[in-house]
N, C-alpha and C. Protein backbone atom coordinates (compact mmCIF):
# COMPACT_ATOMS: atom_id res chain seq x y z
N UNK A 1 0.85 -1.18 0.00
CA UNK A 1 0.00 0.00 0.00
C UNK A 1 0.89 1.24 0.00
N UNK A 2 0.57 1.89 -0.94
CA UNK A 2 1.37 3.38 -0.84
C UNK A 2 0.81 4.34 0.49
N UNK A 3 1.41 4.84 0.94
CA UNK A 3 1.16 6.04 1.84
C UNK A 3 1.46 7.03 1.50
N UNK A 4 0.60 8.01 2.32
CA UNK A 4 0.93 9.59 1.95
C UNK A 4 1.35 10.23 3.19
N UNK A 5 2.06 11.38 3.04
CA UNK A 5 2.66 11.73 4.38
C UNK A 5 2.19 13.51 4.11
N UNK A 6 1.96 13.86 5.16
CA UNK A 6 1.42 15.48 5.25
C UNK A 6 2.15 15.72 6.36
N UNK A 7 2.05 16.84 6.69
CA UNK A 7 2.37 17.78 7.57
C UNK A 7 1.07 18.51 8.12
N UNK A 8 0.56 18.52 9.68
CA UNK A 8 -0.09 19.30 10.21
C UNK A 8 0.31 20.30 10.41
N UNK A 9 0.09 21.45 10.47
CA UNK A 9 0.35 22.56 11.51
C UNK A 9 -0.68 23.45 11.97
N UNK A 10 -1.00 23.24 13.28
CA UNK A 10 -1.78 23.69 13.87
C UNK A 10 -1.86 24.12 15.17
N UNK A 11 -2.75 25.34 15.32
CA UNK A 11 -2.41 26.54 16.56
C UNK A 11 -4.15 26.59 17.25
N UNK A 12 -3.70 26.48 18.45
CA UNK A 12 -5.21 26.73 19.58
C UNK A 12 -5.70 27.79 19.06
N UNK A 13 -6.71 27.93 18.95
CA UNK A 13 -7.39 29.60 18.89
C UNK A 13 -7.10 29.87 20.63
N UNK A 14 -6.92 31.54 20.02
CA UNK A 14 -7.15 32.19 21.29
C UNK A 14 -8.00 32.77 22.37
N UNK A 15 -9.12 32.44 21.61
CA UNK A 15 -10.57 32.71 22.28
C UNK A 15 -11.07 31.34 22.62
N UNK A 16 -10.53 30.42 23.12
CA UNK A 16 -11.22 29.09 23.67
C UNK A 16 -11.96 29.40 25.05
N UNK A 17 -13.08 28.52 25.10
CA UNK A 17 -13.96 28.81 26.30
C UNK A 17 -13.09 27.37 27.23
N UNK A 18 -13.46 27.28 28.51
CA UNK A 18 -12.93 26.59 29.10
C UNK A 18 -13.87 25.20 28.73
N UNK A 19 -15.18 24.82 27.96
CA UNK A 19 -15.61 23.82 27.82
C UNK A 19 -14.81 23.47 26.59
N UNK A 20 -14.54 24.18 25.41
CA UNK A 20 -13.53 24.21 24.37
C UNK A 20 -12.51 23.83 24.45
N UNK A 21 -11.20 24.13 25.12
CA UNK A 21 -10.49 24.64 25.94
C UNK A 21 -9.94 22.14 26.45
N UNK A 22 -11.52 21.82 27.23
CA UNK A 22 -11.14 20.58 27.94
C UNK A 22 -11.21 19.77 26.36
N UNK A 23 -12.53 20.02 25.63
CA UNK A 23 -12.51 19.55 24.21
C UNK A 23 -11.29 18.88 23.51
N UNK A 24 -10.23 20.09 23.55
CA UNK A 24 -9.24 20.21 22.75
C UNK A 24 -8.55 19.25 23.34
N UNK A 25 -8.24 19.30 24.32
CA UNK A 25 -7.29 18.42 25.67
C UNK A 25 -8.03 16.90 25.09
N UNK A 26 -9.12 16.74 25.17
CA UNK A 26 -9.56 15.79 24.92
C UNK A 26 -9.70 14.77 23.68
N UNK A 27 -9.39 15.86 22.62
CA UNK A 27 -8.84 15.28 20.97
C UNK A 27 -7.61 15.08 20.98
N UNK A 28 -6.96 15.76 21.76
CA UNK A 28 -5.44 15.55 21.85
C UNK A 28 -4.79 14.22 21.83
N UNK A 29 -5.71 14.13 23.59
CA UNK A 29 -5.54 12.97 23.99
C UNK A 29 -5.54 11.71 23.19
N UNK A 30 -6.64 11.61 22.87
CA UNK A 30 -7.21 10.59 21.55
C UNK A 30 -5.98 10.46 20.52
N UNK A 31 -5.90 11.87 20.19
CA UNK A 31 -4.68 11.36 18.90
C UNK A 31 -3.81 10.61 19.13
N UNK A 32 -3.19 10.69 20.51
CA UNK A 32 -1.99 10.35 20.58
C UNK A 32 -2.45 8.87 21.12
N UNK A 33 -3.51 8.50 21.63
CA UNK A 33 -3.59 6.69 22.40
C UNK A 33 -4.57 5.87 21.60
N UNK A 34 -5.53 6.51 20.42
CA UNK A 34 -5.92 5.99 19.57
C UNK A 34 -5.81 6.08 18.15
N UNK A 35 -4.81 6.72 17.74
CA UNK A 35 -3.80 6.36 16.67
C UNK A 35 -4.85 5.46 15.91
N UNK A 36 -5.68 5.00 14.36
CA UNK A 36 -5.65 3.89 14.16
C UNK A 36 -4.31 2.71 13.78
N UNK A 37 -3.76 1.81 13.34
CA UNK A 37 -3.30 0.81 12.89
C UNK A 37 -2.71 1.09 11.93
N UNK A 38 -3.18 2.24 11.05
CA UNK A 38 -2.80 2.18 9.23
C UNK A 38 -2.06 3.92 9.67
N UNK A 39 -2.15 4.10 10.34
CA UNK A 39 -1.43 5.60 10.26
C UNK A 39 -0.22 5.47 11.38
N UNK A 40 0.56 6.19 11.12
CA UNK A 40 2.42 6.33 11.47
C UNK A 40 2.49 7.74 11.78
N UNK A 41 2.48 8.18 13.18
CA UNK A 41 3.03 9.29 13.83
C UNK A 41 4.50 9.34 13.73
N UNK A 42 5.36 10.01 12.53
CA UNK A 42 6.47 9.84 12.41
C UNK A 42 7.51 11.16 13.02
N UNK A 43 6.73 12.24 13.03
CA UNK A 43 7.06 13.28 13.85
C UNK A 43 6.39 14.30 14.72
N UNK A 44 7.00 14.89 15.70
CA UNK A 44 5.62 15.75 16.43
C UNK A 44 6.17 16.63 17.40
N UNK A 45 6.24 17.49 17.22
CA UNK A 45 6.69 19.12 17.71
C UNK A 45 5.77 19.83 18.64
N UNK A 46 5.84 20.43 19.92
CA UNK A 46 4.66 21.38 19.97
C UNK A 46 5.66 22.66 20.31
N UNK A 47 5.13 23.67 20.62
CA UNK A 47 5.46 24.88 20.25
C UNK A 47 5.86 25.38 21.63
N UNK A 48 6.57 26.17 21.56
CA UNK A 48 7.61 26.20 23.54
C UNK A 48 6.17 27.03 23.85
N UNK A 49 5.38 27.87 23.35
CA UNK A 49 4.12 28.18 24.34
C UNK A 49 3.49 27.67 24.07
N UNK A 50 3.35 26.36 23.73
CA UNK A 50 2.22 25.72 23.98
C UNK A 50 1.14 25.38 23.35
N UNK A 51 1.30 26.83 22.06
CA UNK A 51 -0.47 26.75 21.83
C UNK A 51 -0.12 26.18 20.34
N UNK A 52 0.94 25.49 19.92
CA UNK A 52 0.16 25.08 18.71
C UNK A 52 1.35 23.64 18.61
N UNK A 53 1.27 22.69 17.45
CA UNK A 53 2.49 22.01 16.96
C UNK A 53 2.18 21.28 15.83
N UNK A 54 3.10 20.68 15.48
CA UNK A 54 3.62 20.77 14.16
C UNK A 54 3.78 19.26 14.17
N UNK A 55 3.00 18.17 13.51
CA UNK A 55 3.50 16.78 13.30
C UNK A 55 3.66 16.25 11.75
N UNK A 56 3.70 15.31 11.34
CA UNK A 56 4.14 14.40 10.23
C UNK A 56 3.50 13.13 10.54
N UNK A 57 2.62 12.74 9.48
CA UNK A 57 1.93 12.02 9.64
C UNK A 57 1.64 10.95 8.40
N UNK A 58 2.23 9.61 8.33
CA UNK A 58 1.91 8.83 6.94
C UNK A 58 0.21 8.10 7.15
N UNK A 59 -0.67 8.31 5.84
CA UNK A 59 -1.44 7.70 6.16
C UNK A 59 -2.26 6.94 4.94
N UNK A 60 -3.54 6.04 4.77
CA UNK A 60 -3.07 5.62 3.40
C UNK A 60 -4.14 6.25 2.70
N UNK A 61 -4.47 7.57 3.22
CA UNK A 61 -5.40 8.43 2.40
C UNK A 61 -6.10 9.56 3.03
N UNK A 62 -6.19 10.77 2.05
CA UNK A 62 -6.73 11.63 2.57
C UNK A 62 -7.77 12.07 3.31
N UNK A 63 -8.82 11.01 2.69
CA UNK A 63 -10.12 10.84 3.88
C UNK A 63 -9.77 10.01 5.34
N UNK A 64 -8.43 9.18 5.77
CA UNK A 64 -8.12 8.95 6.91
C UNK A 64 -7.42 10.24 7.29
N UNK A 65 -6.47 11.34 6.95
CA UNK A 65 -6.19 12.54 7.75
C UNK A 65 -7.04 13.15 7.73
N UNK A 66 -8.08 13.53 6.92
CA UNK A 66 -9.16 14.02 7.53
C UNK A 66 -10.07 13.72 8.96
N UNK A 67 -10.15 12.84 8.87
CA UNK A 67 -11.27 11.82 9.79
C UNK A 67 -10.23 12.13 11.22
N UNK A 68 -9.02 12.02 11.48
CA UNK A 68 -7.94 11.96 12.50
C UNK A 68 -8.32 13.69 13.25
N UNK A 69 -8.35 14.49 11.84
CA UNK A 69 -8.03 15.71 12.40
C UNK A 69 -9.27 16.49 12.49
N UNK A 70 -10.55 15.89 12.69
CA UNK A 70 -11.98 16.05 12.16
C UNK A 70 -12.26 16.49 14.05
N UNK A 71 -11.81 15.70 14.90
CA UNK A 71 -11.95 16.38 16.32
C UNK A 71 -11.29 17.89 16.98
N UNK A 72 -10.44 18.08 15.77
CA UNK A 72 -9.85 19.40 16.36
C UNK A 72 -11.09 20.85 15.46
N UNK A 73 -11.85 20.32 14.57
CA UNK A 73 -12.25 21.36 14.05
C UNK A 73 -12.90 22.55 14.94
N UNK A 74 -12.59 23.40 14.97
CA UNK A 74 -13.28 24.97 15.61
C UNK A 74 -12.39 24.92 16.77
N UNK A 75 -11.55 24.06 17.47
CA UNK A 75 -10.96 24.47 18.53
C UNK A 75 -9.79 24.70 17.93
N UNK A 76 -8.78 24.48 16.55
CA UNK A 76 -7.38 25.14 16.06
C UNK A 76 -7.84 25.28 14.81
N UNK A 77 -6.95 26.30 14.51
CA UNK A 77 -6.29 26.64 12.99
C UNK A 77 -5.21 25.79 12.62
N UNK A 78 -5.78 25.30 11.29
CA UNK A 78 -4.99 23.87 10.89
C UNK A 78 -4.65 24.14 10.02
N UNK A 79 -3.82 23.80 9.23
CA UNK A 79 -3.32 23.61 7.80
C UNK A 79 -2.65 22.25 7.54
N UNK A 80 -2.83 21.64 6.68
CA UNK A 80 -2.89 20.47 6.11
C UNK A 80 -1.96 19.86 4.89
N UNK A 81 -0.74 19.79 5.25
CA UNK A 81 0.34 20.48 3.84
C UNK A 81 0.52 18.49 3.40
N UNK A 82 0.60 18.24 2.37
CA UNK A 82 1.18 16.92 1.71
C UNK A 82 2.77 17.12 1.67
N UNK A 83 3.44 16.10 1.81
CA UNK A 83 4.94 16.06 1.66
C UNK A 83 5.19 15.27 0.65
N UNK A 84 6.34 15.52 -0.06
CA UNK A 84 6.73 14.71 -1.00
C UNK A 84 8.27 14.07 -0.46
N UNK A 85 8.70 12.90 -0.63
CA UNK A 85 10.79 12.55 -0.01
C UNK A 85 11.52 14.04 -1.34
N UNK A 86 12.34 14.32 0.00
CA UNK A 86 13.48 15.10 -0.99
C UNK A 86 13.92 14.38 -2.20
N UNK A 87 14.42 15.34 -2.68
CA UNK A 87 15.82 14.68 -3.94
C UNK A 87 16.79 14.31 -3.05
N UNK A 88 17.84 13.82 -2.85
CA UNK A 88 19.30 13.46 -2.81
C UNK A 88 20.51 13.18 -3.43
């Protein structure tokens, strides 16, 4: 199976309510302990304050990074970049 690898990058909004706010904490969470099977957390950054980070993610299709990153909607600003391997 081919995979595709993207790049997240994404930042908390700054107007989170504190029910928002546990939300977010709570997708977080998820990402990181329910992972499905077919996707590869290959890198993952967060930001020295906190409010945003930056991962790498192989998966074997765009409707699975969607679906992954479908719990953060309205609580960050996301962007969704595809990677291609360098030249060498």
């Amino acid at each position: 199976m081919n995979f595709m690898r993207f790049i997240v990058c994404s930042r908390q909004r700054p107007d989170l309510t504190d029910d928002e706010r546990q939300r977010l904490y709570a997708a977080a969470n998820a990402f990181y302990t329910k992972m499905p099977a077919d996707v590869k957390l290959e890198a993952d950054y967060i930001l020295a304050d906190r409010t945003g980070s930056y991962s790498v993610l192989s998966v074997p299709d765009r409707e699975t990074m969607d679906a992954i990153m479908a719990p953060f909607e309205g609580l960050v600003v996301v962007e969704i970049l595809p990677l291609l391997e360098a030249a060498t």
